[in-house]
N, C-alpha and C. Protein backbone atom coordinates (compact mmCIF):
# COMPACT_ATOMS: atom_id res chain seq x y z
N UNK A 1 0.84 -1.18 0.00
CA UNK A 1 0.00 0.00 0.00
C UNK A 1 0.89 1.25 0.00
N UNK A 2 0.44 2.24 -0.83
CA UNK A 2 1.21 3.34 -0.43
C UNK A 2 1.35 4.04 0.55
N UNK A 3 2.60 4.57 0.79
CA UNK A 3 2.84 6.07 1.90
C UNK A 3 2.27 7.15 1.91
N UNK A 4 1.72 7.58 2.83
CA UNK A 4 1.12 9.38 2.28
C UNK A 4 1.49 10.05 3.57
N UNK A 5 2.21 11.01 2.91
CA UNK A 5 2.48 12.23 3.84
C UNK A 5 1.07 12.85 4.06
N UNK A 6 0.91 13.33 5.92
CA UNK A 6 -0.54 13.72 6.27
C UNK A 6 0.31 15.03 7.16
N UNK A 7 -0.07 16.69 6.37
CA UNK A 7 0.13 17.01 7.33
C UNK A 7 -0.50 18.60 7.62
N UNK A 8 -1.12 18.21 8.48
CA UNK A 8 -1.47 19.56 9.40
C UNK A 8 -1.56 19.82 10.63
N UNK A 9 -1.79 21.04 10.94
CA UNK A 9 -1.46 21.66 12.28
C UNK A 9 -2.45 21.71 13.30
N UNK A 10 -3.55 21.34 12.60
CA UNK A 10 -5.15 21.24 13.91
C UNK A 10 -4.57 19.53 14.57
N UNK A 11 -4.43 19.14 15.92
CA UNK A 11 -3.77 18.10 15.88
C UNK A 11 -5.05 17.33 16.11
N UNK A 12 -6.11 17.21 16.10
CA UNK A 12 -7.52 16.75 16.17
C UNK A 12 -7.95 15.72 14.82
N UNK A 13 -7.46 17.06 13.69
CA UNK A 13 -7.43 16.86 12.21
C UNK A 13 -6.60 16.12 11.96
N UNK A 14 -5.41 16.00 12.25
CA UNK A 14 -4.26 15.11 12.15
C UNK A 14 -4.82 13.65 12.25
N UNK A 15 -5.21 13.93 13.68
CA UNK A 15 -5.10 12.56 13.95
C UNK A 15 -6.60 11.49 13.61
N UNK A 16 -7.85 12.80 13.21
CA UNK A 16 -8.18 11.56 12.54
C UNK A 16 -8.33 11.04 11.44
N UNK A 17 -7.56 12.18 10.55
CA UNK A 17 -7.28 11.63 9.42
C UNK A 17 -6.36 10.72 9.16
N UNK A 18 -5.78 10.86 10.45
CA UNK A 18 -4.79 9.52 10.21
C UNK A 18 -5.19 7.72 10.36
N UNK A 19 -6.32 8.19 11.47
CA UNK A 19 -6.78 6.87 11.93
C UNK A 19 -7.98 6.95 10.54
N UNK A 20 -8.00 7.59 9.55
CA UNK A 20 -9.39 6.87 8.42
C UNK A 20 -8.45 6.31 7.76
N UNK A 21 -7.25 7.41 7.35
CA UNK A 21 -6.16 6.62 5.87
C UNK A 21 -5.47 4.99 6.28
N UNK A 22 -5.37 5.03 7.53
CA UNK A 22 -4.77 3.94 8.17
C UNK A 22 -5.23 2.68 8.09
N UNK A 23 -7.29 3.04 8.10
CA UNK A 23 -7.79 2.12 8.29
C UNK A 23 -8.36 1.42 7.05
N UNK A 24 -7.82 2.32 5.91
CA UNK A 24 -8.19 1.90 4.59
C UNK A 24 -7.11 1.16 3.93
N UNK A 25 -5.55 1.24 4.78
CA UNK A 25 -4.39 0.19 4.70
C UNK A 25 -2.66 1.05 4.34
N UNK A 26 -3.29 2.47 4.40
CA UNK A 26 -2.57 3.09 3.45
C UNK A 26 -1.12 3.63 5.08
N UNK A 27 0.05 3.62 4.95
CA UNK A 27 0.79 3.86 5.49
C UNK A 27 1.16 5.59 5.74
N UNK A 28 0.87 5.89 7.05
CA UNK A 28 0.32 7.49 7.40
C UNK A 28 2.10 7.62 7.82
N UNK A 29 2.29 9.00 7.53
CA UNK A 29 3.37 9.75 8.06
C UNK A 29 2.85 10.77 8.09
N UNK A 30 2.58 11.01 9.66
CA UNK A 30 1.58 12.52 9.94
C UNK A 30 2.88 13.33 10.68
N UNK A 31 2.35 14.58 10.27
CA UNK A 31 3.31 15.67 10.70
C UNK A 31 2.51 17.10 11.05
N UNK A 32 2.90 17.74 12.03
CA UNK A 32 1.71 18.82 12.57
C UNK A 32 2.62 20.06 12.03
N UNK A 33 3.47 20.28 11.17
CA UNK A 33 4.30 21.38 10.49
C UNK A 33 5.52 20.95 9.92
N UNK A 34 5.57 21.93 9.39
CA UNK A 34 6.70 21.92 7.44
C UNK A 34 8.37 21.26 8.04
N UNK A 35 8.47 21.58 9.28
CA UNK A 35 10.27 20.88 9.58
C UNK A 35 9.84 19.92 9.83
N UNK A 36 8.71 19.18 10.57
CA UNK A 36 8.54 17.70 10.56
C UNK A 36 8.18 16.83 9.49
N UNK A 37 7.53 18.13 8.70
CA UNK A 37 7.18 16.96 6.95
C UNK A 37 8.50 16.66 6.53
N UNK A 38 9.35 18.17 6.52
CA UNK A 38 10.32 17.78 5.47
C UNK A 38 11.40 16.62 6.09
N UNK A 39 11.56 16.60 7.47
CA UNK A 39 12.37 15.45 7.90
C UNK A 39 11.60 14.05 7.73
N UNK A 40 10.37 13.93 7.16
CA UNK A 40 9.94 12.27 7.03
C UNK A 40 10.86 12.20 5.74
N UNK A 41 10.98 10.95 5.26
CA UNK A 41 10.92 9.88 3.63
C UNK A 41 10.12 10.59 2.86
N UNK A 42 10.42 10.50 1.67
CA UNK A 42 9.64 11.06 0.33
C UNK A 42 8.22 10.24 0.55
N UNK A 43 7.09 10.59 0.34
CA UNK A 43 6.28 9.52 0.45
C UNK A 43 5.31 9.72 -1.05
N UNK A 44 4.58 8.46 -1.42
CA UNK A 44 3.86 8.30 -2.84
C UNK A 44 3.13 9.39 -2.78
N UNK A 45 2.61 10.38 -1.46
CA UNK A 45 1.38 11.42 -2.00
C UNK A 45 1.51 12.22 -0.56
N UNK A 46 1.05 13.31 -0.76
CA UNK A 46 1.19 14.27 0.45
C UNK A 46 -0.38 14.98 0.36
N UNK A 47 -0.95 14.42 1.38
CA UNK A 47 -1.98 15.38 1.76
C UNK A 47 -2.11 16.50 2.80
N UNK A 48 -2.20 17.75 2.73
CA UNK A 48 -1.74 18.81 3.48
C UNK A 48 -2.73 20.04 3.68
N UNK A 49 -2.65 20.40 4.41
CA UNK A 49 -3.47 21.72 5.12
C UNK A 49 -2.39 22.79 4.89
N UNK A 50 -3.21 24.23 4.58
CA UNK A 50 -2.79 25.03 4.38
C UNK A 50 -1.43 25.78 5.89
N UNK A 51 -0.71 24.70 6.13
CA UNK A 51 -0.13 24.97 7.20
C UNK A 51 0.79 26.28 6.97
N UNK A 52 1.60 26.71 7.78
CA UNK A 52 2.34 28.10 7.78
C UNK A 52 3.65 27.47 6.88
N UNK A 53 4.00 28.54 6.38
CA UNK A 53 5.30 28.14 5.26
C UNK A 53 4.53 26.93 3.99
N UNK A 54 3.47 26.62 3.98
CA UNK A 54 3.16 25.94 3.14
C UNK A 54 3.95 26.00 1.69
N UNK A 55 3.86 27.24 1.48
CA UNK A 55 5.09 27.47 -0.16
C UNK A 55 5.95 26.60 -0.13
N UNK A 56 6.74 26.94 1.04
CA UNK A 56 7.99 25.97 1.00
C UNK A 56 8.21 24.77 0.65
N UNK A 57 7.09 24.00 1.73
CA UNK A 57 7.00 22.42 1.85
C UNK A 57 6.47 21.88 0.10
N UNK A 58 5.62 22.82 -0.39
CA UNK A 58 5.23 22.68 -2.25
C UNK A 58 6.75 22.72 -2.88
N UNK A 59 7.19 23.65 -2.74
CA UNK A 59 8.03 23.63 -3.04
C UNK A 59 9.67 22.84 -2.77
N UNK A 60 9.54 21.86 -1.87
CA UNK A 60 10.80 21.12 -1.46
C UNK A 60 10.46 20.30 -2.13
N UNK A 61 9.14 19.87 -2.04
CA UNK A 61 8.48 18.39 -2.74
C UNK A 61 8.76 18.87 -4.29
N UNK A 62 8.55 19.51 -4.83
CA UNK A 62 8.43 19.60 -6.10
C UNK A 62 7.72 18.55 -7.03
N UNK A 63 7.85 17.83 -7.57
CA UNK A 63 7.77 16.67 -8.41
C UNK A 63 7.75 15.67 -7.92
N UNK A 64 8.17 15.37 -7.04
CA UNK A 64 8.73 13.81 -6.62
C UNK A 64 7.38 13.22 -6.09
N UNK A 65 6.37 13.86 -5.60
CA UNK A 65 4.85 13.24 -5.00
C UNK A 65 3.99 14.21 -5.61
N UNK A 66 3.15 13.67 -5.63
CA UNK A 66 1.31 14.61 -6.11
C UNK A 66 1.12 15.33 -4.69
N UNK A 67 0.50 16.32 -4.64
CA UNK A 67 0.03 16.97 -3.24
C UNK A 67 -1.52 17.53 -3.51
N UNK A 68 -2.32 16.95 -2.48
CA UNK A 68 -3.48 17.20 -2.31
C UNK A 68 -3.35 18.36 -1.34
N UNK A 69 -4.34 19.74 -1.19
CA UNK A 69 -4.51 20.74 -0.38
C UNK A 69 -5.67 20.62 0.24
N UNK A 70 -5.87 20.67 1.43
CA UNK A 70 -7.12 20.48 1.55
C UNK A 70 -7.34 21.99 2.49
N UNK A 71 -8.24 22.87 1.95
CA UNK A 71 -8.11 24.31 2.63
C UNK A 71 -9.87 24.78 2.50
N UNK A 72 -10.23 25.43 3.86
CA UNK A 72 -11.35 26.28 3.63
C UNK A 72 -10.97 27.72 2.95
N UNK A 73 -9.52 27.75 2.69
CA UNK A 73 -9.40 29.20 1.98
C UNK A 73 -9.60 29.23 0.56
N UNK A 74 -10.38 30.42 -0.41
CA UNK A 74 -9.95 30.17 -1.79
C UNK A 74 -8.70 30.68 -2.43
N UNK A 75 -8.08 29.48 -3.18
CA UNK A 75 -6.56 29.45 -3.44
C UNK A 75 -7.00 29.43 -5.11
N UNK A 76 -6.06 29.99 -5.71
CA UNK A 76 -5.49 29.66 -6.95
C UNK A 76 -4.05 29.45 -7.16
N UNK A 77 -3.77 28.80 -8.23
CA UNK A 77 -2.28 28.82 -8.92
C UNK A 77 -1.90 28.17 -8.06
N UNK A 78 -2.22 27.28 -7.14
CA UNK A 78 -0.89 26.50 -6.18
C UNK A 78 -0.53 25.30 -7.37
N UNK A 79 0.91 25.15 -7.16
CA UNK A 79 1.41 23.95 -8.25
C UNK A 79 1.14 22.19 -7.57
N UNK A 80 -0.02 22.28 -7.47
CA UNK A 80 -0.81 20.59 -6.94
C UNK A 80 -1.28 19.75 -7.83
N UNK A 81 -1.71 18.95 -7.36
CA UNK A 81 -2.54 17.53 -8.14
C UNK A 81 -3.99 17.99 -8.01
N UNK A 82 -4.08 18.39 -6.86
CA UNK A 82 -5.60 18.85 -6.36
C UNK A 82 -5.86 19.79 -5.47
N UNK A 83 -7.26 20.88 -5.62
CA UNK A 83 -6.85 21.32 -4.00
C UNK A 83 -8.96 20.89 -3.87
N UNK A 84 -8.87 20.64 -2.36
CA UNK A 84 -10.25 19.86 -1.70
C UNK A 84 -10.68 20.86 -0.98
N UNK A 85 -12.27 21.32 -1.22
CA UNK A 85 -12.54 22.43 -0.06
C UNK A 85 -12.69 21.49 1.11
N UNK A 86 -12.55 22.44 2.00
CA UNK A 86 -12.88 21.92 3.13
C UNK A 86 -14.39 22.71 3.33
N UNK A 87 -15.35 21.80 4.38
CA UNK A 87 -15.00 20.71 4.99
C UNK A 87 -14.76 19.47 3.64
N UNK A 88 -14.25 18.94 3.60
CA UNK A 88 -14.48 17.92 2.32
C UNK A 88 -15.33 16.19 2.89
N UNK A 89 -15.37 15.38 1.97
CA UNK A 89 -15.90 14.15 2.59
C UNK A 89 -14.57 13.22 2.66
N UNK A 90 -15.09 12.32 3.22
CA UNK A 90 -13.97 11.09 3.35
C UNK A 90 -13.74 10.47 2.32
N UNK A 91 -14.95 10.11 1.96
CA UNK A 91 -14.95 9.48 0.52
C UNK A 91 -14.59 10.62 -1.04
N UNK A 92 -14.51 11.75 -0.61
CA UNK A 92 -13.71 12.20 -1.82
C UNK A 92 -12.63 12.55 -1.60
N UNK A 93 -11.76 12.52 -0.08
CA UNK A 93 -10.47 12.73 0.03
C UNK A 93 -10.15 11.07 -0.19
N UNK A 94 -10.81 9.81 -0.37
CA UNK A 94 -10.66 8.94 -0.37
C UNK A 94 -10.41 8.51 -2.02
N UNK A 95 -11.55 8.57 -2.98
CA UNK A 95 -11.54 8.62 -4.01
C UNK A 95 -10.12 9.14 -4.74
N UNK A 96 -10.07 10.75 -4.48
CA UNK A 96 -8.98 11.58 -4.91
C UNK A 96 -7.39 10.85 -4.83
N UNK A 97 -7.47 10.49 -3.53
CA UNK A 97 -5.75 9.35 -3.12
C UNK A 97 -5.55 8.12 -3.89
N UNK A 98 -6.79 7.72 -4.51
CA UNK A 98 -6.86 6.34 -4.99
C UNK A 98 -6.17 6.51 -6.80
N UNK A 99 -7.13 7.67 -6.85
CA UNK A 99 -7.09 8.62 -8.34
C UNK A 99 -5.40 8.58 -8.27
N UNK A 100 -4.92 9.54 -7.76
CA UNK A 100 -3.37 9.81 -7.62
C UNK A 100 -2.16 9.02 -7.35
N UNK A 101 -2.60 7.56 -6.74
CA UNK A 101 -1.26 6.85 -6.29
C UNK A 101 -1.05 5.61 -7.43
């Protein structure tokens, strides 16, 4: 199953998005901000909240994984695979990961 980088800063959100992706088989590397993402493993997909320094962390990743956004803010031009309003469903942050890996 693939890896997915999970990361945001509500640690509520974190964690239960970690316990849905987990329970669908998929291997979670959750991180509650951008120095703890960037110190995990490259992982197959990064799903992420509009955390602080977000540019950056888009930008370290570059290419190497797809990145899902998942934000109640309206964004344009971010360089992603996807961005998900929030609140979003399970089943289309579910769908979307399946789409991408």
């Amino acid at each position: 199953m693939p890896t997915l980088l999970l990361v945001d800063d509500d640690p509520d959100q974190l964690a239960i998005r970690t316990m849905v992706l987990e329970r669908e088989g998929y291997t979670v590397l959750a991180a509650p901000d951008v120095v703890t993402a960037l110190a995990h493993p490259i992982a197959d997909l990064v799903v992420m909240d509009l955390v602080p320094d977000y540019p950056g962390l888009i930008a370290s990743i570059g290419s190497r994984a797809p990145i899902i956004v998942l934000t109640g803010a309206r964004v344009d031009g971010l360089p992603v695979a996807r961005v998900l309003r929030k609140p979003c469903r399970t089943r289309v942050l579910l769908e979307t990961i399946a789409e991408l890996v």
